[in-house]
PDB file of N, CA and C in Angstrom:
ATOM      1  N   UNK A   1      23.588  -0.048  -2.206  1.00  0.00           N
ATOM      2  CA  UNK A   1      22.269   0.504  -2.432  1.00  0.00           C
ATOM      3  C   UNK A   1      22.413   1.837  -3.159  1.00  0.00           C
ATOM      4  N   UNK A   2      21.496   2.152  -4.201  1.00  0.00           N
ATOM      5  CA  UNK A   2      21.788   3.100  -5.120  1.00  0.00           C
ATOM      6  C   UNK A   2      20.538   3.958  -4.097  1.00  0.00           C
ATOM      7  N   UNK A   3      21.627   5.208  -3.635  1.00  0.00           N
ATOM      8  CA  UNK A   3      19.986   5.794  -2.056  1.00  0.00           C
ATOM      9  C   UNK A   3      19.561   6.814  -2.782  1.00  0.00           C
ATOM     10  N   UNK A   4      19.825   7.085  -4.179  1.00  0.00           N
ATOM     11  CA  UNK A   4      18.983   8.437  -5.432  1.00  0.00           C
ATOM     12  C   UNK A   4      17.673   7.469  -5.604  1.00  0.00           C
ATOM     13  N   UNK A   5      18.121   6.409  -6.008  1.00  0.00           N
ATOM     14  CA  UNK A   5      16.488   5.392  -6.833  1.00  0.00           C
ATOM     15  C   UNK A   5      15.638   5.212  -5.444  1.00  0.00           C
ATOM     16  N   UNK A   6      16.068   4.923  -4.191  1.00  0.00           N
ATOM     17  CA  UNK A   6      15.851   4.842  -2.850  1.00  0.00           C
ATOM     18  C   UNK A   6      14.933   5.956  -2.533  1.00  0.00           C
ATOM     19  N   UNK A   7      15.500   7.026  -2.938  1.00  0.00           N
ATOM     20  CA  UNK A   7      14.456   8.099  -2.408  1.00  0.00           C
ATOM     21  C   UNK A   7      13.720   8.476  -3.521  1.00  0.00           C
ATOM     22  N   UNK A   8      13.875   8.439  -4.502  1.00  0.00           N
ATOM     23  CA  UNK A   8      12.915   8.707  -5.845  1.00  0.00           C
ATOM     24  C   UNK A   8      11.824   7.931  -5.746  1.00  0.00           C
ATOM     25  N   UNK A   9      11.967   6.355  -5.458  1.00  0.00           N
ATOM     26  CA  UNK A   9      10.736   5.489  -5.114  1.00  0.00           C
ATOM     27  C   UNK A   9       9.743   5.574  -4.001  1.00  0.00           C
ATOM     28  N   UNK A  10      10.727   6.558  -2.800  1.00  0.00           N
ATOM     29  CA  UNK A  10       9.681   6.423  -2.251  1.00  0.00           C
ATOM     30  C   UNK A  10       8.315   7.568  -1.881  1.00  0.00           C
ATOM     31  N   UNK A  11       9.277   9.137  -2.694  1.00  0.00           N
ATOM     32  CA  UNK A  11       8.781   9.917  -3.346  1.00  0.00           C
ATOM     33  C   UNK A  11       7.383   9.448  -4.270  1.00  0.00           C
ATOM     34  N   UNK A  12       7.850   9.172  -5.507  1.00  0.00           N
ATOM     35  CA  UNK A  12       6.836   8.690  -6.444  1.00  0.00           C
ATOM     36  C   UNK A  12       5.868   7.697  -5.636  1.00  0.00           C
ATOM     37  N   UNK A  13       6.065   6.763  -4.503  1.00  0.00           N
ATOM     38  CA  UNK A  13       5.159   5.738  -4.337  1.00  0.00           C
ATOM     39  C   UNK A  13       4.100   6.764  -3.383  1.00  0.00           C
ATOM     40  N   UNK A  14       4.615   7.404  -2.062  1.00  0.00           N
ATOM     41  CA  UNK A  14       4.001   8.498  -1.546  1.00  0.00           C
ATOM     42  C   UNK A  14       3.082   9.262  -2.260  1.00  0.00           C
ATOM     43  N   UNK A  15       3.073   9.639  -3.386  1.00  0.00           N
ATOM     44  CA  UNK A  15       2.483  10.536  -4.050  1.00  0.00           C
ATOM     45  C   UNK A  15       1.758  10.329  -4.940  1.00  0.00           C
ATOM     46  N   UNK A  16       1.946   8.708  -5.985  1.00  0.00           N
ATOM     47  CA  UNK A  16       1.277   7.726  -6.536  1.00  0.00           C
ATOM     48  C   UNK A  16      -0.022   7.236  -5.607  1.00  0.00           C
ATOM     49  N   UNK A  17       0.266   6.716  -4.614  1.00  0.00           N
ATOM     50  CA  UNK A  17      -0.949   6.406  -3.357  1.00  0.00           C
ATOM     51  C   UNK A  17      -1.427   7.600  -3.288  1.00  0.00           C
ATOM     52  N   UNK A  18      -1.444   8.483  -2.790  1.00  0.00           N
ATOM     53  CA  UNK A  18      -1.697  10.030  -2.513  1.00  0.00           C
ATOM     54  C   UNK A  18      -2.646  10.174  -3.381  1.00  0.00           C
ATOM     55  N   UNK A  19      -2.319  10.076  -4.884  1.00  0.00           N
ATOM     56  CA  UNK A  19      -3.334  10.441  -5.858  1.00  0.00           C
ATOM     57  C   UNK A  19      -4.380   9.585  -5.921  1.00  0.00           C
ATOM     58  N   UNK A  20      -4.070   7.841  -5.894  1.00  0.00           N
ATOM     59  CA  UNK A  20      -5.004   7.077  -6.114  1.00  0.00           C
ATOM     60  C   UNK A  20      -6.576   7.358  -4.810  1.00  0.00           C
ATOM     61  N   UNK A  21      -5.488   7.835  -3.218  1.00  0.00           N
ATOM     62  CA  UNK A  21      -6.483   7.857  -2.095  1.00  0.00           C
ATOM     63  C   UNK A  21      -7.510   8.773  -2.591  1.00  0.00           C
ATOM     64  N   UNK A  22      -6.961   9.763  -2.856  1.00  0.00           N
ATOM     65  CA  UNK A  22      -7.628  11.019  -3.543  1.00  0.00           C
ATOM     66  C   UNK A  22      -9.005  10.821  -4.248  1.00  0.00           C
ATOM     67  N   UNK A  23      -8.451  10.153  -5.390  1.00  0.00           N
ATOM     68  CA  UNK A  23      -9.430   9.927  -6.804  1.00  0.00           C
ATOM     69  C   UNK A  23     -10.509   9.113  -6.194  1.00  0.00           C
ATOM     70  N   UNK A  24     -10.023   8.065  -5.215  1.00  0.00           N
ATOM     71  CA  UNK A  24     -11.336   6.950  -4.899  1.00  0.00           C
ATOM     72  C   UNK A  24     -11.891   7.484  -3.743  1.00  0.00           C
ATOM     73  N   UNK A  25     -11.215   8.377  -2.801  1.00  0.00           N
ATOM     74  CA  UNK A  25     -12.187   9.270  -1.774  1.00  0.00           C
ATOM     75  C   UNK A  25     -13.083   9.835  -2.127  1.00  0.00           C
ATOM     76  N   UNK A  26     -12.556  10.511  -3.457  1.00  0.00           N
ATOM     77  CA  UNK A  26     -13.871  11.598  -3.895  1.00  0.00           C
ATOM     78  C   UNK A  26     -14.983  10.974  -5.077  1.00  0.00           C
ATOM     79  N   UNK A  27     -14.549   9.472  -5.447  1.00  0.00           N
ATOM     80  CA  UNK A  27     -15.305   9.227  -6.109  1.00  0.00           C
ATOM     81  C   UNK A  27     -16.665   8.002  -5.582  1.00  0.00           C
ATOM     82  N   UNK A  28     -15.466   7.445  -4.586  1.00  0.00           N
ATOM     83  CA  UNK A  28     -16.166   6.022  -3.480  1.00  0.00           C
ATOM     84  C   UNK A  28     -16.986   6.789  -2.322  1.00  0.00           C
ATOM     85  N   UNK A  29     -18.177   5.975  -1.930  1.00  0.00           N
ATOM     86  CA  UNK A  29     -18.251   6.353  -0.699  1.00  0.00           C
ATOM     87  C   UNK A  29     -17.741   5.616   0.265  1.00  0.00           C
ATOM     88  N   UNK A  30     -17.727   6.306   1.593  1.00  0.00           N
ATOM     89  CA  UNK A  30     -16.550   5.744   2.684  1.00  0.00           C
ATOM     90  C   UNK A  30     -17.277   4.031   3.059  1.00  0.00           C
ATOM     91  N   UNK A  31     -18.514   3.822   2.980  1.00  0.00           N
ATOM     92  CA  UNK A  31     -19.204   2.644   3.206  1.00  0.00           C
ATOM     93  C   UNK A  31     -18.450   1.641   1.893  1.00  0.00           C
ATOM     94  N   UNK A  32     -18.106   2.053   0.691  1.00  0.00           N
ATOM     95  CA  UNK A  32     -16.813   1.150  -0.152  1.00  0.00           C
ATOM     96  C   UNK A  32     -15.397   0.496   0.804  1.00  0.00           C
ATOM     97  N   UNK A  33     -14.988   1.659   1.085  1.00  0.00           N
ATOM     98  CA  UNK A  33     -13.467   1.247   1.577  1.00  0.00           C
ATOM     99  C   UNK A  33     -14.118   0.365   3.370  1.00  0.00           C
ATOM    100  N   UNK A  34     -15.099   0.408   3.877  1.00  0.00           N
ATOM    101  CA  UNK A  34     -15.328  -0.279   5.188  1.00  0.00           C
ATOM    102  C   UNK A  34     -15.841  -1.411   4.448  1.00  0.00           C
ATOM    103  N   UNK A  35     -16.584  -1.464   3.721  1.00  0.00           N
ATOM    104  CA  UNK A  35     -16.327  -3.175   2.671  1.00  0.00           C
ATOM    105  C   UNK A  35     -15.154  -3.811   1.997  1.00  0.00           C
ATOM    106  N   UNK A  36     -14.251  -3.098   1.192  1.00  0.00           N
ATOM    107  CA  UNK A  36     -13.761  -3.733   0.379  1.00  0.00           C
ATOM    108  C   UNK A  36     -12.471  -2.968   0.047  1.00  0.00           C
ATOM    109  N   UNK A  37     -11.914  -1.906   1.715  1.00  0.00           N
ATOM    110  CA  UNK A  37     -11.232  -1.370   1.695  1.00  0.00           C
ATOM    111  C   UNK A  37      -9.351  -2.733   1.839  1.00  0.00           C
ATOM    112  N   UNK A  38     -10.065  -3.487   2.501  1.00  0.00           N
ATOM    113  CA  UNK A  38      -8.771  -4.815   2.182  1.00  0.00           C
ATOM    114  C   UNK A  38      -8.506  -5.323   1.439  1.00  0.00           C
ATOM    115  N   UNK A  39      -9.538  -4.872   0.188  1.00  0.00           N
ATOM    116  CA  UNK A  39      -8.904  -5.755  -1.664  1.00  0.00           C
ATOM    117  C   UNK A  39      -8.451  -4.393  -2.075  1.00  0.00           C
ATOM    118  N   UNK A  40      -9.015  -3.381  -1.916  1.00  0.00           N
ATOM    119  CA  UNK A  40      -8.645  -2.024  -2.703  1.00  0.00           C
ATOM    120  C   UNK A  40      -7.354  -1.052  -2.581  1.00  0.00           C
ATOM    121  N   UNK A  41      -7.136  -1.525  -0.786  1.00  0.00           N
ATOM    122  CA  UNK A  41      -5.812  -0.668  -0.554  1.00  0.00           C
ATOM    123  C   UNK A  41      -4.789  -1.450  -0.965  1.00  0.00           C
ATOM    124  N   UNK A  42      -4.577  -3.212  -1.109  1.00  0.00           N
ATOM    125  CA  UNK A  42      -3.378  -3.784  -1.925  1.00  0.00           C
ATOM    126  C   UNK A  42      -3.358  -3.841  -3.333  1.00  0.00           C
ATOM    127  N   UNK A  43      -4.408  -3.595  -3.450  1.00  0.00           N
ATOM    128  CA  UNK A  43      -4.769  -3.001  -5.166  1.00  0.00           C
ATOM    129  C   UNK A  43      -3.688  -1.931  -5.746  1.00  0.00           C
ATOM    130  N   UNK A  44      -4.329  -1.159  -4.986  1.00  0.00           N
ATOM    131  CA  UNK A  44      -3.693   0.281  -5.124  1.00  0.00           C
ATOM    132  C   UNK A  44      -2.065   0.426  -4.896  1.00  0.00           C
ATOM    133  N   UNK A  45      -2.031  -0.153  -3.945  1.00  0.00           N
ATOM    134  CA  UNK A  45      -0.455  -0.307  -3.238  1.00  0.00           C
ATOM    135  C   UNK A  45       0.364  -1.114  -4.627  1.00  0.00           C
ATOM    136  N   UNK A  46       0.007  -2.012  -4.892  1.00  0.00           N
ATOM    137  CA  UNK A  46       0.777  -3.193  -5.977  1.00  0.00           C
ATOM    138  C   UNK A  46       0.717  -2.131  -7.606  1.00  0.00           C
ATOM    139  N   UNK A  47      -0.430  -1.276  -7.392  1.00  0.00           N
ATOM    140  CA  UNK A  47      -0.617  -0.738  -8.934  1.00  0.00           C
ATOM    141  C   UNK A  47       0.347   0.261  -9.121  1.00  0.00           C
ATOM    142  N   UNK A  48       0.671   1.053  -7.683  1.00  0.00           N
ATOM    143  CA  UNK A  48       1.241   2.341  -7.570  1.00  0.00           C
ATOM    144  C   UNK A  48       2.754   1.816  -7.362  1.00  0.00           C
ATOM    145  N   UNK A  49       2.874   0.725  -6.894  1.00  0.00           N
ATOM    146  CA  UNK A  49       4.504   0.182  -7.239  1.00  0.00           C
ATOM    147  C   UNK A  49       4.819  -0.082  -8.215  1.00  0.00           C
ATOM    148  N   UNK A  50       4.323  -0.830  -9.447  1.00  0.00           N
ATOM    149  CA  UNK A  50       4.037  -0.944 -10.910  1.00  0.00           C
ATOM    150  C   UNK A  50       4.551   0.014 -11.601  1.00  0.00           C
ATOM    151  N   UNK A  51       3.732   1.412 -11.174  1.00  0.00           N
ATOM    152  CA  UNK A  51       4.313   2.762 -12.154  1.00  0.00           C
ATOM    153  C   UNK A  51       5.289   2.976 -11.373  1.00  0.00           C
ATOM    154  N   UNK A  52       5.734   2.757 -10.129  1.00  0.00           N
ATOM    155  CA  UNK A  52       6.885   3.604  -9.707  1.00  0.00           C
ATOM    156  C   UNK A  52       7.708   2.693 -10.252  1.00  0.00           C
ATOM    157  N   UNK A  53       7.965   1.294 -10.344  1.00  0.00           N
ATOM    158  CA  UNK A  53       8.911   0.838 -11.008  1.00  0.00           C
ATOM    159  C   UNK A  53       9.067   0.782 -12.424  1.00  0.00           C
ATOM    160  N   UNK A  54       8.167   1.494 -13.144  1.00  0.00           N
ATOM    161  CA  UNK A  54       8.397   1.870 -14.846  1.00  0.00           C
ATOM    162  C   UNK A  54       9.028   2.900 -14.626  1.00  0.00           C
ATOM    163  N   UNK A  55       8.490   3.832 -14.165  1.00  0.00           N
ATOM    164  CA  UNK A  55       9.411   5.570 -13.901  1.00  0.00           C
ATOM    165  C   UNK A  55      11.094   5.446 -13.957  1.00  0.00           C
ATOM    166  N   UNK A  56      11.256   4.484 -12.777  1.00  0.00           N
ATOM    167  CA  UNK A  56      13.024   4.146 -12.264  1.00  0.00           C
ATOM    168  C   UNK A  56      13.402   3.382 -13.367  1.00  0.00           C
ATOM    169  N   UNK A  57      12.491   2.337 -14.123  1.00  0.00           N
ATOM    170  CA  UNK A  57      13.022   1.944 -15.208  1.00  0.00           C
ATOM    171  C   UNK A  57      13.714   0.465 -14.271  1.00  0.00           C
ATOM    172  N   UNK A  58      12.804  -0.155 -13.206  1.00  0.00           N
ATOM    173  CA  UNK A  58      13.366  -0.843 -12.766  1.00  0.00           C
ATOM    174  C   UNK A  58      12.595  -2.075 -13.005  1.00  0.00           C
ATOM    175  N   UNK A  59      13.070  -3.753 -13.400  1.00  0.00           N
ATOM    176  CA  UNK A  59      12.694  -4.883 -13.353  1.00  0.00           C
ATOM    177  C   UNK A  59      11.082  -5.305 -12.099  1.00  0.00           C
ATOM    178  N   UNK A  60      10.199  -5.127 -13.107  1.00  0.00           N
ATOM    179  CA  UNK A  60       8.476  -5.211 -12.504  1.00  0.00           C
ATOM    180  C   UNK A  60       8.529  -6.174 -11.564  1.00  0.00           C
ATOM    181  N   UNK A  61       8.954  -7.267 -11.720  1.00  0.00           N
ATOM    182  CA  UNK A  61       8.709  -8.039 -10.999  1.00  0.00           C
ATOM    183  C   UNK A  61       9.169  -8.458  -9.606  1.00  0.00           C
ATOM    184  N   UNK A  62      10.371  -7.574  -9.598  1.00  0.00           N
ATOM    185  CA  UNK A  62      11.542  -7.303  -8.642  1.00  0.00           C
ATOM    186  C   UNK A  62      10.699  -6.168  -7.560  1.00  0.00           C
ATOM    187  N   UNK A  63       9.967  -5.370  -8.288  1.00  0.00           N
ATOM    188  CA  UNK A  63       9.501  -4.257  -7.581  1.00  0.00           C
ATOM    189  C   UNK A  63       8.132  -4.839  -7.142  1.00  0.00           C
ATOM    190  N   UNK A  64       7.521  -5.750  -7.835  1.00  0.00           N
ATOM    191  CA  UNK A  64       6.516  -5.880  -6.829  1.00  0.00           C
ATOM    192  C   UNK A  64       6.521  -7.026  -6.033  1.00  0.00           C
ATOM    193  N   UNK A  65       7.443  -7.524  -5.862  1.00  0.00           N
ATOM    194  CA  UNK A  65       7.749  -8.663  -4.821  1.00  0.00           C
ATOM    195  C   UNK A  65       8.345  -7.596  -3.711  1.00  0.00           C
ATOM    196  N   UNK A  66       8.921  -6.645  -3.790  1.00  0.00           N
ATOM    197  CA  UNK A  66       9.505  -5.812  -2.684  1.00  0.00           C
ATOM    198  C   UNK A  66       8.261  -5.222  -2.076  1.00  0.00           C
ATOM    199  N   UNK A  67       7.115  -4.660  -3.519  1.00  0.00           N
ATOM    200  CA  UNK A  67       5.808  -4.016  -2.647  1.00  0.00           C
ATOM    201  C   UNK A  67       5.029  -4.953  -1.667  1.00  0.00           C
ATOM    202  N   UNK A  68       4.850  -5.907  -2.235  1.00  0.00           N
ATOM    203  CA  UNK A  68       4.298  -6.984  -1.089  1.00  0.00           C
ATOM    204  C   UNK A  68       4.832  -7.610  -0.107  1.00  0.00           C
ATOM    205  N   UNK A  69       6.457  -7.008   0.169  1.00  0.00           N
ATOM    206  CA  UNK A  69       7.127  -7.726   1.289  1.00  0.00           C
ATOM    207  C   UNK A  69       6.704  -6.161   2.073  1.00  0.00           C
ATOM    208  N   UNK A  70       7.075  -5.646   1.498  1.00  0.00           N
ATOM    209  CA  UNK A  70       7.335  -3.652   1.891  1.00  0.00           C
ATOM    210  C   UNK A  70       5.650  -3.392   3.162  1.00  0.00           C
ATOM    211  N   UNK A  71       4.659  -4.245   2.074  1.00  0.00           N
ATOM    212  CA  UNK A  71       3.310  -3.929   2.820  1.00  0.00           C
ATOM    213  C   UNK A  71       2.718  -4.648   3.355  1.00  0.00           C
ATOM    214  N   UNK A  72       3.575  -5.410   4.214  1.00  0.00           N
ATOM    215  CA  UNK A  72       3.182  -6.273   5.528  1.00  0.00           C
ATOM    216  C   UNK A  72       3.375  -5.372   6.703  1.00  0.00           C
ATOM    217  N   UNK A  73       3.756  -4.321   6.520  1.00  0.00           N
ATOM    218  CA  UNK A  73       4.186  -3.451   7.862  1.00  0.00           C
ATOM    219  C   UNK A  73       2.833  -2.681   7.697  1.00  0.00           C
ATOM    220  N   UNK A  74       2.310  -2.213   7.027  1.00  0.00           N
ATOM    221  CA  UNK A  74       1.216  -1.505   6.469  1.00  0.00           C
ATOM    222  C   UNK A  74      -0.332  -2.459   6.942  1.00  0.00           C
ATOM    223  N   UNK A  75      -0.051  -3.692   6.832  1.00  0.00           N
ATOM    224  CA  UNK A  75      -1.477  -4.877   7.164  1.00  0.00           C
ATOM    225  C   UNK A  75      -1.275  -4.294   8.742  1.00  0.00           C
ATOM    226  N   UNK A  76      -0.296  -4.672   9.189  1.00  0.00           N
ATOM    227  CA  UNK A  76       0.054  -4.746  10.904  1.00  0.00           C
ATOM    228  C   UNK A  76      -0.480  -3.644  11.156  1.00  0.00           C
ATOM    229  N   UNK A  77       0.298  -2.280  10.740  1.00  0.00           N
ATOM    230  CA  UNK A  77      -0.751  -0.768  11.378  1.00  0.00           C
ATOM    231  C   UNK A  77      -1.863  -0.737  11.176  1.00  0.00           C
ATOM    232  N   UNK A  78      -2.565  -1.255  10.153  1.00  0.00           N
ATOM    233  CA  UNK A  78      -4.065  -1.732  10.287  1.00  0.00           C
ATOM    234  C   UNK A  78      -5.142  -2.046  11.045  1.00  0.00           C
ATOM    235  N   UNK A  79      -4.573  -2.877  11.588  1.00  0.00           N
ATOM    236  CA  UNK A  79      -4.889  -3.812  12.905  1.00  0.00           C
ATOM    237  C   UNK A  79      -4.509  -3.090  13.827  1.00  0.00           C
ATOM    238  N   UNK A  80      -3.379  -2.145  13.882  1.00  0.00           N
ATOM    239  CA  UNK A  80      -2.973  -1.320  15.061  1.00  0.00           C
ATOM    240  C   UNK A  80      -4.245  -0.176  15.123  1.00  0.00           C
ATOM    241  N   UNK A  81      -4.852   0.126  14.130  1.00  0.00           N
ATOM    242  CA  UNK A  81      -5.683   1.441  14.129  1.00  0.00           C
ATOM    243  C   UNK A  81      -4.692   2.744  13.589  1.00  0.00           C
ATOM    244  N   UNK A  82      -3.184   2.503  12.655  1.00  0.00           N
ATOM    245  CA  UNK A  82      -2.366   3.389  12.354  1.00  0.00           C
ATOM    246  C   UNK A  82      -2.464   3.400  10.641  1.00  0.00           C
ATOM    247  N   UNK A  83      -3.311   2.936  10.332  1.00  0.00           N
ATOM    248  CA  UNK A  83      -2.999   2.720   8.609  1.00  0.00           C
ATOM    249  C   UNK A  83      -1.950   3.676   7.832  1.00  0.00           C
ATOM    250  N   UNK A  84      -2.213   5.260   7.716  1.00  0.00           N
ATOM    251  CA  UNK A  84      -1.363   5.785   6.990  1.00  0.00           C
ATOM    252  C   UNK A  84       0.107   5.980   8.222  1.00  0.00           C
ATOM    253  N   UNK A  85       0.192   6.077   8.901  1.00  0.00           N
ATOM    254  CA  UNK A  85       1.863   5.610   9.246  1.00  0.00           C
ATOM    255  C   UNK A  85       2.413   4.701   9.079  1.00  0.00           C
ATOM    256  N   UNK A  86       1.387   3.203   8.868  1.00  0.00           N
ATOM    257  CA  UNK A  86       2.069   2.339   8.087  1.00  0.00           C
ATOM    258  C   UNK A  86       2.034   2.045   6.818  1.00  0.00           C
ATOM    259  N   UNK A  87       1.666   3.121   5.766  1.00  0.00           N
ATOM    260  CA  UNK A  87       1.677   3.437   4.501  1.00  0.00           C
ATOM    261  C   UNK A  87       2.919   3.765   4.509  1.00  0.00           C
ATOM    262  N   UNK A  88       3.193   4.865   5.073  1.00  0.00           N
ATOM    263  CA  UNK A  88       4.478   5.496   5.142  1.00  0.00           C
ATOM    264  C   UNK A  88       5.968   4.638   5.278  1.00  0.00           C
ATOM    265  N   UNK A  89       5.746   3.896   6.593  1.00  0.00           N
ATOM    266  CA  UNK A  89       6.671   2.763   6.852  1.00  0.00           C
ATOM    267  C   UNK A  89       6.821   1.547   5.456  1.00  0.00           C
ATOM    268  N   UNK A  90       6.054   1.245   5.311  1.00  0.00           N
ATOM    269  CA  UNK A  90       5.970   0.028   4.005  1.00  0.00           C
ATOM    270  C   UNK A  90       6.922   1.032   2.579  1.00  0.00           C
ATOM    271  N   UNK A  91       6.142   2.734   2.654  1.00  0.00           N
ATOM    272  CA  UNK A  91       6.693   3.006   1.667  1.00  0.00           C
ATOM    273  C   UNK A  91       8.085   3.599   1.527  1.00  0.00           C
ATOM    274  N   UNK A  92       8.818   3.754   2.857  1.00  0.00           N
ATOM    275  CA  UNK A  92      10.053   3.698   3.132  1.00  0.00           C
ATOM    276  C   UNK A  92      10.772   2.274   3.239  1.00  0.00           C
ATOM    277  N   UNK A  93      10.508   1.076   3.231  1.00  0.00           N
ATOM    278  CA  UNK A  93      10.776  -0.244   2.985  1.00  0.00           C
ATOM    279  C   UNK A  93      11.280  -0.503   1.465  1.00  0.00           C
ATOM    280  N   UNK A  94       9.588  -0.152   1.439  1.00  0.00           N
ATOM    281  CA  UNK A  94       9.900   0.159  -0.679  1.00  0.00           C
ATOM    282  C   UNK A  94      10.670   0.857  -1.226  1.00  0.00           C
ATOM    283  N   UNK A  95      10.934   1.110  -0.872  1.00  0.00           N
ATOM    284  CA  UNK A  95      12.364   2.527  -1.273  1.00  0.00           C
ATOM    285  C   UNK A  95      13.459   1.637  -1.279  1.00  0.00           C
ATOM    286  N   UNK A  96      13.713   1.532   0.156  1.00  0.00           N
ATOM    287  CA  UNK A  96      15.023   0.702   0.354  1.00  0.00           C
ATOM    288  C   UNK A  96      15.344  -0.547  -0.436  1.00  0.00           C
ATOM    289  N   UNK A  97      14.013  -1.467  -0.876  1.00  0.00           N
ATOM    290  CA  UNK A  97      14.100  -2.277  -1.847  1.00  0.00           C
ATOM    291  C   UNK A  97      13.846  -1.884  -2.834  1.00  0.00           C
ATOM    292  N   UNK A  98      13.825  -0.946  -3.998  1.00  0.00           N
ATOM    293  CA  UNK A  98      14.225  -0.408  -4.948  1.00  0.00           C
ATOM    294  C   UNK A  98      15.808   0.039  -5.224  1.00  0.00           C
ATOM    295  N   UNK A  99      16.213   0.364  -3.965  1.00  0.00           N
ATOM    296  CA  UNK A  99      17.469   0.874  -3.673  1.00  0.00           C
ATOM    297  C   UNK A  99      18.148  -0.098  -4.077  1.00  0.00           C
ATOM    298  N   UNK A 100      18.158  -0.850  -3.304  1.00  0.00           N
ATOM    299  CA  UNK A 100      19.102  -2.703  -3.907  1.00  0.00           C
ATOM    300  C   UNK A 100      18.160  -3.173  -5.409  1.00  0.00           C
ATOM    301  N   UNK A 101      17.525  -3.107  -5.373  1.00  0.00           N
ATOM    302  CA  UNK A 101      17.290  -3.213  -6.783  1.00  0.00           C
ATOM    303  C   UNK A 101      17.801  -2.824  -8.147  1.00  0.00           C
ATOM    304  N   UNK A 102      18.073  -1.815  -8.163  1.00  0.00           N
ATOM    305  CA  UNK A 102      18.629  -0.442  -8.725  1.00  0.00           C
ATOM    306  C   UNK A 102      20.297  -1.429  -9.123  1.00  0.00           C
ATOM    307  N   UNK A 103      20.705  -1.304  -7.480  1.00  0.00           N
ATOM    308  CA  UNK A 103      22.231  -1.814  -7.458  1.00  0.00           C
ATOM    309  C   UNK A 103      22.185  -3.517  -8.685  1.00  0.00           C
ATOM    310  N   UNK A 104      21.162  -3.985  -7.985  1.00  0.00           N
ATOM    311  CA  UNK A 104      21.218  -5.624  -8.422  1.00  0.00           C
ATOM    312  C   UNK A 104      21.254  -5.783  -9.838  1.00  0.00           C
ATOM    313  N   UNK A 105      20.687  -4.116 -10.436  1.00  0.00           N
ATOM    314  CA  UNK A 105      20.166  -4.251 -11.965  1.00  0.00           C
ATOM    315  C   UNK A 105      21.512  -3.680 -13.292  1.00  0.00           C
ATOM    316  N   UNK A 106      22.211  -2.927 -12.128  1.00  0.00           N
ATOM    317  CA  UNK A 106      23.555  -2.467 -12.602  1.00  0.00           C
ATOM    318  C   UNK A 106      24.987  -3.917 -12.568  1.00  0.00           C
ATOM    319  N   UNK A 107      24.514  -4.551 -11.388  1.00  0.00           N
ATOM    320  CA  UNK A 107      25.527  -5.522 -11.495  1.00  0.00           C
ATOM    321  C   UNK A 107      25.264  -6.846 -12.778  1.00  0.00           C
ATOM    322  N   UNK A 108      23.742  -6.982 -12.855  1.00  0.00           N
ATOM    323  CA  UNK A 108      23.299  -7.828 -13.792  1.00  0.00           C
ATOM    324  C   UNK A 108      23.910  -7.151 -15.425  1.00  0.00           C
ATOM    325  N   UNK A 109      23.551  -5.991 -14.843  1.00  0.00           N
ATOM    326  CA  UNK A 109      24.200  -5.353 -16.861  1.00  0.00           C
ATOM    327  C   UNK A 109      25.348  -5.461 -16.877  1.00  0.00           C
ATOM    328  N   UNK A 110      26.328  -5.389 -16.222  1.00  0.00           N
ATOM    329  CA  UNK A 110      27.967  -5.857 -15.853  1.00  0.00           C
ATOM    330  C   UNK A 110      28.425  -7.016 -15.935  1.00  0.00           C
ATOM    331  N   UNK A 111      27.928  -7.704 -15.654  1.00  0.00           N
ATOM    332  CA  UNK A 111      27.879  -9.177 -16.141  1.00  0.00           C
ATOM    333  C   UNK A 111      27.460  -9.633 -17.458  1.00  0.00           C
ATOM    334  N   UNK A 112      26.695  -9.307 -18.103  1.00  0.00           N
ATOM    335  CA  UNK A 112      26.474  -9.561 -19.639  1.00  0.00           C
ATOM    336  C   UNK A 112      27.095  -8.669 -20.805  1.00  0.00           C
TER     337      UNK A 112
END
């Protein structure tokens, strides 16, 4: 596991979400996200893995199959009544699968 791309991803994804919560807090009203806060937060989550995996310069598709494995821990705190600790958790997941990613993308260039 490459643990520099590991923590860079999960930096950028933290702070990527961060901005998006931001922009649609102050622009949505809260009666949005109690409607249509379950299409909007995997929205956001899948969009903000997207740029974090252009940034690292890492294979898109690799990164968002990790975001949607990453943010099943994130559905669960949901349901727990914990949402942003399981933002956090999913986005330390995501990290770690960027991390092997990173590695998987160096061994693929080694091979060709």
């Amino acid at each position: 596991m490459d643990r520099s791309i590991a923590v860079k991803a999960v930096v950028i994804q933290i702070a990527a979400v961060a901005v998006v919560a931001i922009v649609l807090a102050v622009l949505l009203p809260k009666s949005f996200f109690e409607d249509w806060g379950w299409l909007s937060g995997p929205v956001a989550w899948i969009g903000c893995a997207a740029v974090t995996a252009r940034v690292l310069g890492l294979p898109i598709v690799g990164a968002l199959t990790g975001a949607m494995l990453a943010g099943i821990p994130s559905i669960i705190a949901v349901v727990a009544g914990v949402h942003w600790l399981g933002a956090l958790i999913a986005a330390l997941a995501f990290g770690l699968w960027c991390g092997r990613l990173a590695v998987d993308r160096e061994l693929d260039a080694e091979i060709v």
